[in-house]
N, C-alpha and C. Protein backbone atom coordinates (compact mmCIF):
# COMPACT_ATOMS: atom_id res chain seq x y z
N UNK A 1 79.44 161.63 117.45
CA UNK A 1 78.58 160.52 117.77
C UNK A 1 78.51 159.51 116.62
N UNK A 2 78.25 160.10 115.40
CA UNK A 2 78.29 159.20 114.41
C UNK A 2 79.62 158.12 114.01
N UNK A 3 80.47 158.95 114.27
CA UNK A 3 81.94 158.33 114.22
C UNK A 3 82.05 157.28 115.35
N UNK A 4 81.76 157.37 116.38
CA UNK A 4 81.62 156.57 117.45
C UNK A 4 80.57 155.42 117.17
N UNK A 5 79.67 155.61 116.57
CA UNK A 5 78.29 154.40 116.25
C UNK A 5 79.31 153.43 114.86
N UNK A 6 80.26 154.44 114.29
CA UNK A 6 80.61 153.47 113.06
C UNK A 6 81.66 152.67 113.53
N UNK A 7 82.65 153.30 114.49
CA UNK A 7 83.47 152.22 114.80
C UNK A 7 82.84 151.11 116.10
N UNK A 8 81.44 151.30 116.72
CA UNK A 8 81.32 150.54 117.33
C UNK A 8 80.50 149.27 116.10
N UNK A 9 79.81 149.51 115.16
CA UNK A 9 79.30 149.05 114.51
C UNK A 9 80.51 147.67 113.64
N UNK A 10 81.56 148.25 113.24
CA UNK A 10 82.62 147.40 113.00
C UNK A 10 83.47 146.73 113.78
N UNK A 11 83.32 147.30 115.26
CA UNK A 11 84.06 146.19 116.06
C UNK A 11 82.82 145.05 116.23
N UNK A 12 81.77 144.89 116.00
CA UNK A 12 80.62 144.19 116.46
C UNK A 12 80.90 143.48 115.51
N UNK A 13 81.36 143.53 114.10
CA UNK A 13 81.27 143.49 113.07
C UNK A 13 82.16 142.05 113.01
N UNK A 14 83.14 143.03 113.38
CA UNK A 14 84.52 141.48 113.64
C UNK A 14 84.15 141.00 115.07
N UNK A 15 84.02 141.32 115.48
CA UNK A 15 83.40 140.12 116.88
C UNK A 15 82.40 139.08 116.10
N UNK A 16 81.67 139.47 115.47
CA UNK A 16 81.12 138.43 115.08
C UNK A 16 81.82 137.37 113.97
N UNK A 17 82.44 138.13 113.39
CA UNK A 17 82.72 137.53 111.97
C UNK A 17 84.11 136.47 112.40
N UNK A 18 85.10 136.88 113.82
CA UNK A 18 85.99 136.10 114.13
C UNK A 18 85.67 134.97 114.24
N UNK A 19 84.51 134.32 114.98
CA UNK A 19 85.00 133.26 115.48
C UNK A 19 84.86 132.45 114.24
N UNK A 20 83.41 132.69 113.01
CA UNK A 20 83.11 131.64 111.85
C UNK A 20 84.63 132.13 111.30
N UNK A 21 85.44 133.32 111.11
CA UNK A 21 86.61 132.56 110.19
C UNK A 21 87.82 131.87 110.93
N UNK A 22 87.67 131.70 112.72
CA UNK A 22 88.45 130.72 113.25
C UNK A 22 88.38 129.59 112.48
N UNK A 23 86.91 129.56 113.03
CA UNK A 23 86.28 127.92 112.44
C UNK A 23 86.60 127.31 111.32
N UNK A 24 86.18 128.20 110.30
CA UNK A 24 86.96 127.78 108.85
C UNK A 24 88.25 127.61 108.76
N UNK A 25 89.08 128.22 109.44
CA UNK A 25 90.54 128.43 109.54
C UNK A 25 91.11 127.11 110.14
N UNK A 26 90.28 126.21 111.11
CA UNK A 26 90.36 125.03 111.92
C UNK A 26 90.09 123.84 111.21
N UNK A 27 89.31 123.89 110.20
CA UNK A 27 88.40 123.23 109.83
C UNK A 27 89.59 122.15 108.88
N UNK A 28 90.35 121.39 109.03
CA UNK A 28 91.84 121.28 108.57
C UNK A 28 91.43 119.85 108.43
N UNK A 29 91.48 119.03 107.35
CA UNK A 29 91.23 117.49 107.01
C UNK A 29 92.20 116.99 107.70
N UNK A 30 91.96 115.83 108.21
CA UNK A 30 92.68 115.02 108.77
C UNK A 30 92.99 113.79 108.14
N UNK A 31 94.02 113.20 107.96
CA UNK A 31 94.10 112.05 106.82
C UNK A 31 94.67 110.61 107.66
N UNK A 32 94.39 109.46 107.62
CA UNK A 32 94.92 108.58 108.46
C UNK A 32 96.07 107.80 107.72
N UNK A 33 96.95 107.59 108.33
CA UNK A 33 98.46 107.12 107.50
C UNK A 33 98.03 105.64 107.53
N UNK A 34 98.25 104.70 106.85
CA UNK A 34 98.13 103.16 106.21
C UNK A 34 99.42 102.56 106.31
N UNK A 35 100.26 103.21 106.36
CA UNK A 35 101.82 102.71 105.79
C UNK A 35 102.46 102.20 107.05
N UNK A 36 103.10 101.39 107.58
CA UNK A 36 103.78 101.17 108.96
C UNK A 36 104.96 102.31 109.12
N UNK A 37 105.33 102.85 108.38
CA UNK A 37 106.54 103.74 108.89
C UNK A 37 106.23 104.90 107.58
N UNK A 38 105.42 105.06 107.03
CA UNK A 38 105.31 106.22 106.25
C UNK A 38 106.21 107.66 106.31
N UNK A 39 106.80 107.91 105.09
CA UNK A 39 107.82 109.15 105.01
C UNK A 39 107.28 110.25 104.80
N UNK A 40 107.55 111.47 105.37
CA UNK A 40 107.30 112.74 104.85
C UNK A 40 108.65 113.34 104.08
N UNK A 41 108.49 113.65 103.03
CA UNK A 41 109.76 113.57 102.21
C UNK A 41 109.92 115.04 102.05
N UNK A 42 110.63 116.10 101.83
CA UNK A 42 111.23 117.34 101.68
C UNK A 42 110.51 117.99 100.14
N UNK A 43 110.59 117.14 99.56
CA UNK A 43 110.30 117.00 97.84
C UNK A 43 109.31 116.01 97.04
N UNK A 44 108.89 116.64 96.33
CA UNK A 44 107.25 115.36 95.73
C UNK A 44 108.25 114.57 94.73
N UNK A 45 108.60 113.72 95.41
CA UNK A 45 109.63 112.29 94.62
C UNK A 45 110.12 111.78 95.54
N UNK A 46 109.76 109.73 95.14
CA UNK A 46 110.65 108.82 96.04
C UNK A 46 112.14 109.38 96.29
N UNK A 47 112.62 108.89 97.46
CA UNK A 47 114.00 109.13 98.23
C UNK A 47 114.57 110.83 98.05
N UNK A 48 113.33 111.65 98.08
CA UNK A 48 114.20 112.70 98.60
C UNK A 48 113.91 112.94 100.01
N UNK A 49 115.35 113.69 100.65
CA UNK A 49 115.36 113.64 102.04
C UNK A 49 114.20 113.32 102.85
N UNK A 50 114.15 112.60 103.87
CA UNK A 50 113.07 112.05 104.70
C UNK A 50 113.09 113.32 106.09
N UNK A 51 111.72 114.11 105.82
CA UNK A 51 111.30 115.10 106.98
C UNK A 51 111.43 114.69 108.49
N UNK A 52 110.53 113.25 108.25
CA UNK A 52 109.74 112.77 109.61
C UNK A 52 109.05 111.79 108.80
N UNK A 53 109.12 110.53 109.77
CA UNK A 53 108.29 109.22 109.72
C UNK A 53 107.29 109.03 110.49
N UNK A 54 105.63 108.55 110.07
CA UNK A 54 104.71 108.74 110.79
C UNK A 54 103.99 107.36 110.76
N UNK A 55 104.07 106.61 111.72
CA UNK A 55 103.49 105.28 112.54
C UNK A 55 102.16 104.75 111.42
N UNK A 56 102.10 103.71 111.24
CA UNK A 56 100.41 103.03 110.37
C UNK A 56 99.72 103.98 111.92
N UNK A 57 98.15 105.04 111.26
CA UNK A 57 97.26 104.95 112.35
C UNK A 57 97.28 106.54 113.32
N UNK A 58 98.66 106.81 112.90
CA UNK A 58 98.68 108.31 113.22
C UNK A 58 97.98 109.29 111.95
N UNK A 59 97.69 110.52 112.60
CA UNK A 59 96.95 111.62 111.45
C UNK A 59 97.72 112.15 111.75
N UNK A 60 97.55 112.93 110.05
CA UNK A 60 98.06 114.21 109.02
C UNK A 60 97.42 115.38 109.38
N UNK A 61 97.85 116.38 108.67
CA UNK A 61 96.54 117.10 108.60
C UNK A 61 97.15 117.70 106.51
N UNK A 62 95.92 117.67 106.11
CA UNK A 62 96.18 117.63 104.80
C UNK A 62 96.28 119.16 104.71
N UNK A 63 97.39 119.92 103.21
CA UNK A 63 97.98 121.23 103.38
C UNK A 63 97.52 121.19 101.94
N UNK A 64 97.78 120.10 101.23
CA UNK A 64 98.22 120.82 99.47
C UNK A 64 97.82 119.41 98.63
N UNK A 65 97.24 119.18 97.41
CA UNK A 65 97.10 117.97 96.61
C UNK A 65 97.93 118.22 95.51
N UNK A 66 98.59 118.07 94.90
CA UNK A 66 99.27 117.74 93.49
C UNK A 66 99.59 116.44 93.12
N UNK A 67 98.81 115.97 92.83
CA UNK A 67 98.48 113.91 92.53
C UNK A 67 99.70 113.56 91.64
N UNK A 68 100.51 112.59 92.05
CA UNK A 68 100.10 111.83 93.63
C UNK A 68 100.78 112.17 94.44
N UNK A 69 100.85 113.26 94.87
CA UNK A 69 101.65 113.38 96.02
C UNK A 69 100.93 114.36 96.82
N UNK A 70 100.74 114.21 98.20
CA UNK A 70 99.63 115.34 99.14
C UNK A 70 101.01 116.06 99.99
N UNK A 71 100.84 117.57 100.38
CA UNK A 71 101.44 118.18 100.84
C UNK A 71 101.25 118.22 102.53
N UNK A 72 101.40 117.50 103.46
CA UNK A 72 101.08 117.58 105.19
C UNK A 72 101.61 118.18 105.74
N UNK A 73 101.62 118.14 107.79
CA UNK A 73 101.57 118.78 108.36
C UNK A 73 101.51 118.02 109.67
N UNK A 74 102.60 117.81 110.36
CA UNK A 74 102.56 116.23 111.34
C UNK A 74 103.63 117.34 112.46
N UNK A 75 103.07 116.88 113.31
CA UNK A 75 103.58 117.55 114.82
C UNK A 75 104.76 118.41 114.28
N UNK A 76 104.41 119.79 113.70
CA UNK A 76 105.46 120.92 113.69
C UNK A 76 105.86 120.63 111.79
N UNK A 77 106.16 119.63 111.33
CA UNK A 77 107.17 119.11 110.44
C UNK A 77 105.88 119.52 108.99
N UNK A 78 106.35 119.77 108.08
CA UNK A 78 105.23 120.11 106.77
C UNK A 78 106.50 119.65 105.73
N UNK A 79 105.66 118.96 104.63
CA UNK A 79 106.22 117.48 104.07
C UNK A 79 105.41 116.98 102.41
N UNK A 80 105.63 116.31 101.98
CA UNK A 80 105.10 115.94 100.57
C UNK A 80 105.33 114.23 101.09
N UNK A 81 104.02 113.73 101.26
CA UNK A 81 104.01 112.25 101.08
C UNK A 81 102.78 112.12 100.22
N UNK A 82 102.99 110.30 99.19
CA UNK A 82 102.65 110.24 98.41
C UNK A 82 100.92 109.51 99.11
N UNK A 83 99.97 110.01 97.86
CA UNK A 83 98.60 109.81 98.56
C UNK A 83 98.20 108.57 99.03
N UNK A 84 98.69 107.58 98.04
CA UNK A 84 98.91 105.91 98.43
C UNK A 84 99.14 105.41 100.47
N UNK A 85 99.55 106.57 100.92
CA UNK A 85 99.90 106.33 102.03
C UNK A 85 98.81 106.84 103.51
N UNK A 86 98.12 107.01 102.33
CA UNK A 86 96.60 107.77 103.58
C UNK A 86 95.79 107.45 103.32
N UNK A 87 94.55 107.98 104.09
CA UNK A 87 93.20 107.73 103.48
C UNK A 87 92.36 108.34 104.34
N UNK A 88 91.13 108.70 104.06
CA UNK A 88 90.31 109.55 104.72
C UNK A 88 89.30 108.61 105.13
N UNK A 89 89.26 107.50 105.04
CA UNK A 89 88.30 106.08 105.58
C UNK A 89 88.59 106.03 106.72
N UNK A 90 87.83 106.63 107.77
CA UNK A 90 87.88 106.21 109.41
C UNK A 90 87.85 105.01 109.75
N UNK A 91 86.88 104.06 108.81
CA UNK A 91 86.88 102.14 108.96
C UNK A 91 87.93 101.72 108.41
N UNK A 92 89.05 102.47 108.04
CA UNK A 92 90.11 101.30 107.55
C UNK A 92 90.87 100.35 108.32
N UNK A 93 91.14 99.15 108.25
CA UNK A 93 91.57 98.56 108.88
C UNK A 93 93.50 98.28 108.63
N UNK A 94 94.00 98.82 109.74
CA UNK A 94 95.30 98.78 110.24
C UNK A 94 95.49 97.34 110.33
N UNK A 95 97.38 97.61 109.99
CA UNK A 95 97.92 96.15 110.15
C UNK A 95 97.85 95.57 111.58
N UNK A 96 97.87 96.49 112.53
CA UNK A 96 97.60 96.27 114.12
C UNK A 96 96.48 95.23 114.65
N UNK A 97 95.32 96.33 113.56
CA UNK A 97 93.78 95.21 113.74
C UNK A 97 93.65 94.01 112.75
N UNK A 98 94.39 93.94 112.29
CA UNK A 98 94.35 92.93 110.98
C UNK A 98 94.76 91.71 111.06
N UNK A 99 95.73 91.53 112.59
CA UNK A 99 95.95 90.43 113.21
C UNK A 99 94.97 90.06 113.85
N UNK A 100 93.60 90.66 113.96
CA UNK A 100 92.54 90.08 114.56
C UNK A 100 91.69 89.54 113.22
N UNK A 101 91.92 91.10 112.39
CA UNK A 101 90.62 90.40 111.62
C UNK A 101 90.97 90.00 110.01
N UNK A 102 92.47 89.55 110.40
CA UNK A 102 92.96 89.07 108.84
C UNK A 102 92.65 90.21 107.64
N UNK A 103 92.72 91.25 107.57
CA UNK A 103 92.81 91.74 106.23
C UNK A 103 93.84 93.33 106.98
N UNK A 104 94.67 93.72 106.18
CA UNK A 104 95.56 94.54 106.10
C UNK A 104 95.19 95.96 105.08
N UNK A 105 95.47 97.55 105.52
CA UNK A 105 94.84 98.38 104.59
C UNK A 105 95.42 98.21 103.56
N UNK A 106 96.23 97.23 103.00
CA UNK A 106 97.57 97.28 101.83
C UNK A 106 96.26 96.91 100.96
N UNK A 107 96.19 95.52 101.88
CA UNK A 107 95.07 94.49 101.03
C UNK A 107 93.62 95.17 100.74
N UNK A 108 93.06 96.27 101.72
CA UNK A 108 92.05 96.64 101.20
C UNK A 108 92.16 97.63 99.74
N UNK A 109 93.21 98.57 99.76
CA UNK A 109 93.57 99.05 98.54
C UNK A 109 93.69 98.06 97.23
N UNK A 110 94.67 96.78 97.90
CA UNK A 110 94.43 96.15 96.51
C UNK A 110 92.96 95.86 95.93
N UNK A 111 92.33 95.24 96.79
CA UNK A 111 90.78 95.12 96.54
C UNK A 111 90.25 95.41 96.13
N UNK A 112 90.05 96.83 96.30
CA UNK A 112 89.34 97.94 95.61
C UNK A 112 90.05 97.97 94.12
N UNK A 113 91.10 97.73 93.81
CA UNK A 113 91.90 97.64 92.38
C UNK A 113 90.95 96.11 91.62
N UNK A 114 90.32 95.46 92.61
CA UNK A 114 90.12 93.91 91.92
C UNK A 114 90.81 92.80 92.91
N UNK A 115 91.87 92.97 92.90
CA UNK A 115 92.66 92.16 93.10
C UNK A 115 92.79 91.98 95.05
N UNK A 116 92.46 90.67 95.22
CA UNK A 116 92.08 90.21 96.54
C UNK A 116 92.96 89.07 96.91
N UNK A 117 93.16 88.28 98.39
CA UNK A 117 94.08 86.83 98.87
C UNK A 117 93.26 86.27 97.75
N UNK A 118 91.69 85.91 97.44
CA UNK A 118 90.83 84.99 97.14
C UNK A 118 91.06 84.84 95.54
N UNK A 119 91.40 86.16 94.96
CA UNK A 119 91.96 86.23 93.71
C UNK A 119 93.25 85.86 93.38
N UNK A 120 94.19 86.13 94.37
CA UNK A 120 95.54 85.39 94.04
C UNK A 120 95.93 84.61 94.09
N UNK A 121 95.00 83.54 95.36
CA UNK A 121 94.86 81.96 96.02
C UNK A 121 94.30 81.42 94.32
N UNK A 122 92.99 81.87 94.05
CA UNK A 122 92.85 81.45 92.69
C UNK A 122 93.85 81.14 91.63
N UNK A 123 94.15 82.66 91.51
CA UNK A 123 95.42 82.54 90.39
C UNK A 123 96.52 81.70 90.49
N UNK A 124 96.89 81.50 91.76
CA UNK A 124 97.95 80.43 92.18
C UNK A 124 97.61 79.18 91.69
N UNK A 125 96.56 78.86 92.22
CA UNK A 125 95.89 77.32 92.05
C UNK A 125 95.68 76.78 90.17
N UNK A 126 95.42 78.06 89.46
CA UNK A 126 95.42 77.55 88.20
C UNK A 126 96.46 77.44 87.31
N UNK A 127 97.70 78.53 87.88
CA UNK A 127 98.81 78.78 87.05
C UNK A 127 100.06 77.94 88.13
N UNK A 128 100.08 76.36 88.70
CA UNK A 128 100.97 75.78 89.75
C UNK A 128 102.48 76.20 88.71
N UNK A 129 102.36 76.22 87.28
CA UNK A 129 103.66 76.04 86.98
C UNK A 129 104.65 77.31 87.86
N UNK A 130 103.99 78.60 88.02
CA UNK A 130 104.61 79.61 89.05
C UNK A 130 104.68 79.51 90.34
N UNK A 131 104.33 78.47 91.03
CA UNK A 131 104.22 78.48 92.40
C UNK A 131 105.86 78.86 92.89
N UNK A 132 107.23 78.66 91.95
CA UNK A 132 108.72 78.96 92.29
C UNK A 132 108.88 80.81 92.08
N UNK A 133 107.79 80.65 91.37
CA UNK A 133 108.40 82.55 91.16
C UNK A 133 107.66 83.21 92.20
N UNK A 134 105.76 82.62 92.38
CA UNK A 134 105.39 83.06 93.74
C UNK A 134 106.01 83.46 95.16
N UNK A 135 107.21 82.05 95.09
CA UNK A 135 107.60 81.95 96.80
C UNK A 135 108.87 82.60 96.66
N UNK A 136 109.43 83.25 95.31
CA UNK A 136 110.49 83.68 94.87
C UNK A 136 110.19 85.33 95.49
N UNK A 137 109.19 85.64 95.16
CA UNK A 137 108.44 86.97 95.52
C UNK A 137 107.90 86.79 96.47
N UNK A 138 107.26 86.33 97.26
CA UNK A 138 107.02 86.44 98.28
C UNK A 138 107.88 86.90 99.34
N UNK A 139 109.46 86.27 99.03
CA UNK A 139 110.79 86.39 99.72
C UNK A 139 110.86 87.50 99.21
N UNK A 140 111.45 88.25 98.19
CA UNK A 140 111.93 89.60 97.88
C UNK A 140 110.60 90.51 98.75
N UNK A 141 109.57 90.05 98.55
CA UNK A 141 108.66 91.12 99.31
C UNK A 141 109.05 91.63 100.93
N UNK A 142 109.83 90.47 101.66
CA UNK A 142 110.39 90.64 102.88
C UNK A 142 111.22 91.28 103.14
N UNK A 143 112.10 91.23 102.10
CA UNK A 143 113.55 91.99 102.25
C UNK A 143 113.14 93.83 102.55
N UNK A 144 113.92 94.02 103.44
CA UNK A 144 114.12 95.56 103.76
C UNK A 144 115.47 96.20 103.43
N UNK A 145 115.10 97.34 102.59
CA UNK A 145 116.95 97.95 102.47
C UNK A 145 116.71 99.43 102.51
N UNK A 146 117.71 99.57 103.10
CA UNK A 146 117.63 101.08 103.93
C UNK A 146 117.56 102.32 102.66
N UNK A 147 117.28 103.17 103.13
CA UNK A 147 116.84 103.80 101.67
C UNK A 147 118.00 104.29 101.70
N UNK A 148 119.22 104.55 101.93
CA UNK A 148 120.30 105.22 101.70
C UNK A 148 121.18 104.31 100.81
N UNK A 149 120.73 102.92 100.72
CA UNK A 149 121.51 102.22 99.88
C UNK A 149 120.65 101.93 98.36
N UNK A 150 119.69 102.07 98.72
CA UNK A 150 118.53 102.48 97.32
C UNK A 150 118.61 103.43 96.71
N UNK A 151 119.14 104.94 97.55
CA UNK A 151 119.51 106.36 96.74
C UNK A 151 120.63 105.46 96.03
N UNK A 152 121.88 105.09 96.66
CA UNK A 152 123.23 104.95 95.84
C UNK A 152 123.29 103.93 94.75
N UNK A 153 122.08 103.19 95.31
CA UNK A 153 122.03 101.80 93.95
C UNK A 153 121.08 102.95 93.18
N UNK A 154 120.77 103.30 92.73
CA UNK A 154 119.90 104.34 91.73
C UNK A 154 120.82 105.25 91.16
N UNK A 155 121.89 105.94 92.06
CA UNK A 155 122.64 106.74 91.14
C UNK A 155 123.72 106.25 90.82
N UNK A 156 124.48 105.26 91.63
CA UNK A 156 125.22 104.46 90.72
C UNK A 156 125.26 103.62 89.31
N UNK A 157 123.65 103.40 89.35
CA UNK A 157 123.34 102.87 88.02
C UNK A 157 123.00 104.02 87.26
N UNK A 158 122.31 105.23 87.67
CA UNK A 158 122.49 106.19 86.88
C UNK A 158 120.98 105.74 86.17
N UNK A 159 120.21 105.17 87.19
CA UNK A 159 118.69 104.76 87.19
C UNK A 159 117.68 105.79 86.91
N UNK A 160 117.58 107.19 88.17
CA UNK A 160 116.82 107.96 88.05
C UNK A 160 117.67 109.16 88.50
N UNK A 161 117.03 110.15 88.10
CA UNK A 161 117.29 111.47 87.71
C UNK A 161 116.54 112.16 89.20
N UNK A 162 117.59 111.33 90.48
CA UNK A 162 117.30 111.83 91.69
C UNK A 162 116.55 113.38 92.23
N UNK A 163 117.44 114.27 91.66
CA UNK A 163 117.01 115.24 91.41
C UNK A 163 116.30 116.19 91.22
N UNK A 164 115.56 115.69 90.16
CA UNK A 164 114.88 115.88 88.68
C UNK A 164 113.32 115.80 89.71
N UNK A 165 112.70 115.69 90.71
CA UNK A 165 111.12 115.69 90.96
C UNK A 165 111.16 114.10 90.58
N UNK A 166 109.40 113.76 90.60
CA UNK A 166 109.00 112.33 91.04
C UNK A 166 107.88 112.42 89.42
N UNK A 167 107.79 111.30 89.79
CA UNK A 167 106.52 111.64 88.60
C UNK A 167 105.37 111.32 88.72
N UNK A 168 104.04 112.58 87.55
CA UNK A 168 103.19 112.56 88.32
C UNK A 168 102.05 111.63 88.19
């Protein structure tokens, strides 16, 4: 009888105790991506192999921190993208909504650094002798190049130590 009261006593035991360590077990941060095409990369460093690309606006679910780079977890795929590319701000505003309400999450990050349109409109306006290097950059800011020609321009110049991890 006693033997019988102890194992009923411990199955009660874990009946109860399952579902709070489901819960905890569930309980999995969710991170919102900022980036329009954000990479999940194989390795914590720019241009190593690309896992899976995840949309501005889709969630993560966060696995691992080693700054700056967070370890995720995106439909099946588990990945090292850099933290710059998320955020745990449910009000952030996407480039999607930003055509409504003029500000971009790029721009709210800069912001928070200081640096705002209202600060750079400034800076423009006092320093005109740059207005050629402004619109000079502004253009390079457009340009897109595929990252497979960015790995080979890097090791052809013998730039970075591909390899070698990212830094932290």
């Amino acid at each position: 009888m006693k033997k019988r009261t102890a194992v009923f006593k411990a199955g009660t035991l874990v009946l109860v105790a399952l579902p709070v360590l489901c819960a905890v077990a569930w309980a999995v941060e969710e991170l919102i991506v900022v980036e329009r095409d954000a990479a999940i990369r194989k390795d914590k460093r720019n241009y190593s192999p690309r896992l899976a690309t995840v949309a501005e606006g889709e969630k993560v679910a966060l696995v691992e921190k080693d700054e700056p780079w967070i370890r995720v977890q995106y439909k099946g795929v588990e990945g090292w993208m850099n933290e710059s590319c998320v955020t745990d701000n449910p009000d952030v505003v996407l480039s999607g909504q930003a055509v409504k309400s003029g500000v971009r999450a790029t721009e709210q990050s800069a912001a928070k650094r200081g640096f705002t349109p209202e600060v750079e409109k400034e800076y423009r306006k006092d320093h005109p002798g740059l207005d050629g290097a402004f619109k000079l950059l502004d253009e390079i800011q457009k340009k897109k190049f595929p990252e497979e020609s960015v790995v080979k321009f890097l090791e052809v110049g013998k730039l970075a130590g591909l390899g070698e991890g990212g830094a932290k």
